[in-house]
Protein backbone atom coordinates (compact mmCIF):
# COMPACT_ATOMS: atom_id res chain seq x y z
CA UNK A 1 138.51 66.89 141.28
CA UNK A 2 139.72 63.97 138.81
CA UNK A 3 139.37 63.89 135.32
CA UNK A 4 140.01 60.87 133.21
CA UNK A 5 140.08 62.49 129.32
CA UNK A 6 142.39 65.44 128.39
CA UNK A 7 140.58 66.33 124.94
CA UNK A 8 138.25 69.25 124.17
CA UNK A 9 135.75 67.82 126.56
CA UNK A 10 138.18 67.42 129.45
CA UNK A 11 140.09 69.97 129.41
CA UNK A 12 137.28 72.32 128.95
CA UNK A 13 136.13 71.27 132.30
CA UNK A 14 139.25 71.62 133.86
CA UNK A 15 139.50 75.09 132.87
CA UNK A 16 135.94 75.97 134.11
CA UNK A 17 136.84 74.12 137.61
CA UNK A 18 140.46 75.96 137.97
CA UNK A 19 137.95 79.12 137.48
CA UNK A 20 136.05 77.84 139.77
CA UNK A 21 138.64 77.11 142.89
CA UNK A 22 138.95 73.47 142.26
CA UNK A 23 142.17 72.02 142.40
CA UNK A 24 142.45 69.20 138.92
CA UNK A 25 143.52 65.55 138.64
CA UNK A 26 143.75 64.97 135.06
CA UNK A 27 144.30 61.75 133.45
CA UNK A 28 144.53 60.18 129.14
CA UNK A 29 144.70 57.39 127.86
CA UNK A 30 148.54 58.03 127.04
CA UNK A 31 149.95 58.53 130.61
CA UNK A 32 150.79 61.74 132.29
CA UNK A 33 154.11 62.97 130.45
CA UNK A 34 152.20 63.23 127.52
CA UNK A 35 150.08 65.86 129.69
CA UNK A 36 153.00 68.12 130.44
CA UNK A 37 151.76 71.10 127.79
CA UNK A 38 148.60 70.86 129.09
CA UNK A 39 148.74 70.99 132.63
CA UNK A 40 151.68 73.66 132.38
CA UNK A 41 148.71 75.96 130.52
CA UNK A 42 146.42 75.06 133.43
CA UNK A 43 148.56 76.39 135.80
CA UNK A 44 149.83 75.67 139.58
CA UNK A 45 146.66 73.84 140.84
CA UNK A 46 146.27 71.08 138.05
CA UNK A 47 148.96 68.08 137.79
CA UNK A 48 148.65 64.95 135.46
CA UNK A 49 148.40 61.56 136.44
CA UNK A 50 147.43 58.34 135.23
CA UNK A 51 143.68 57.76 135.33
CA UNK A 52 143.16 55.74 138.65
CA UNK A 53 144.80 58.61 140.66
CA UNK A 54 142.83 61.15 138.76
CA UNK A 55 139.67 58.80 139.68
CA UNK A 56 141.25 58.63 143.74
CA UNK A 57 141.66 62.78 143.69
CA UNK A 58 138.88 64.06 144.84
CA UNK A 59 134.80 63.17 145.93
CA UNK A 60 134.06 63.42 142.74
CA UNK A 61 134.94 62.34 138.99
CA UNK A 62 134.74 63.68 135.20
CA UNK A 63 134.68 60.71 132.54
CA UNK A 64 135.22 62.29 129.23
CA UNK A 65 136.57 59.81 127.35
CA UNK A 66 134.97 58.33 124.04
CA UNK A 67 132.64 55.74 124.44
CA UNK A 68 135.19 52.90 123.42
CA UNK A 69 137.46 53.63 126.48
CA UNK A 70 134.60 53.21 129.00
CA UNK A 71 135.46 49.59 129.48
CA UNK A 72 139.43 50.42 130.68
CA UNK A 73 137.81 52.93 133.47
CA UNK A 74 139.42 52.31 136.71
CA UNK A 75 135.99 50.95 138.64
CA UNK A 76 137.89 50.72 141.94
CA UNK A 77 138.73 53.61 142.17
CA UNK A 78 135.45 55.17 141.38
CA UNK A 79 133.49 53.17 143.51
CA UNK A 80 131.74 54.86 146.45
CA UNK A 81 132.37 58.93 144.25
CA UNK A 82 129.80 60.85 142.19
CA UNK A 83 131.25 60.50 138.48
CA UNK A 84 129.78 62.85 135.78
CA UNK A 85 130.01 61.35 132.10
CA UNK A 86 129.88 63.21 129.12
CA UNK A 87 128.89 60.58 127.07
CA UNK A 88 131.69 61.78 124.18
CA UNK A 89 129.95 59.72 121.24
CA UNK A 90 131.98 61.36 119.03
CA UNK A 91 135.45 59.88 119.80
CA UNK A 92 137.25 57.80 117.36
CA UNK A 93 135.32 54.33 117.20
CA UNK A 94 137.85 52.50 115.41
């Protein structure tokens, strides 16, 4: 499973899919060192990448990403997979 967004929202569902027996993809804005924290938390069966190999991971995608970074979404990469948004609103509209 990929997931582009590595906030609350994203790493939330990474969490519940590790649970779950999925293995995780996950992708910011800020590339994948800044991930390291993160994914070492998560454990053996997540590993950060940048977001169009998070998109490429798996048959499906998570976008949680504010609503401002939906235009910088690798399309490509998604085409052709079932992507779940969360619609994150909230996110910093600057």
């Amino acid at each position: 499973m990929g997931i582009i967004g590595a906030g609350e929202v994203g790493s939330q569902i990474a969490r519940a899919a590790l649970v779950n027996g999925y293995e995780v993809v996950i992708a910011n804005s800020r590339g994948p060192e800044t991930l390291e924290s993160l994914v070492a938390e998560l454990g053996p069966s997540a590993r950060a990448a940048r977001a169009a190999d998070a998109a490429e991971a798996g048959d499906f995608a998570v976008v949680a990403v504010p609503l401002k970074g939906v235009n910088d979404l690798p399309v490509e990469e998604l085409a052709g997979k079932i992507v779940l948004d969360t619609n994150n609103y909230m996110g910093r509209l600057r």
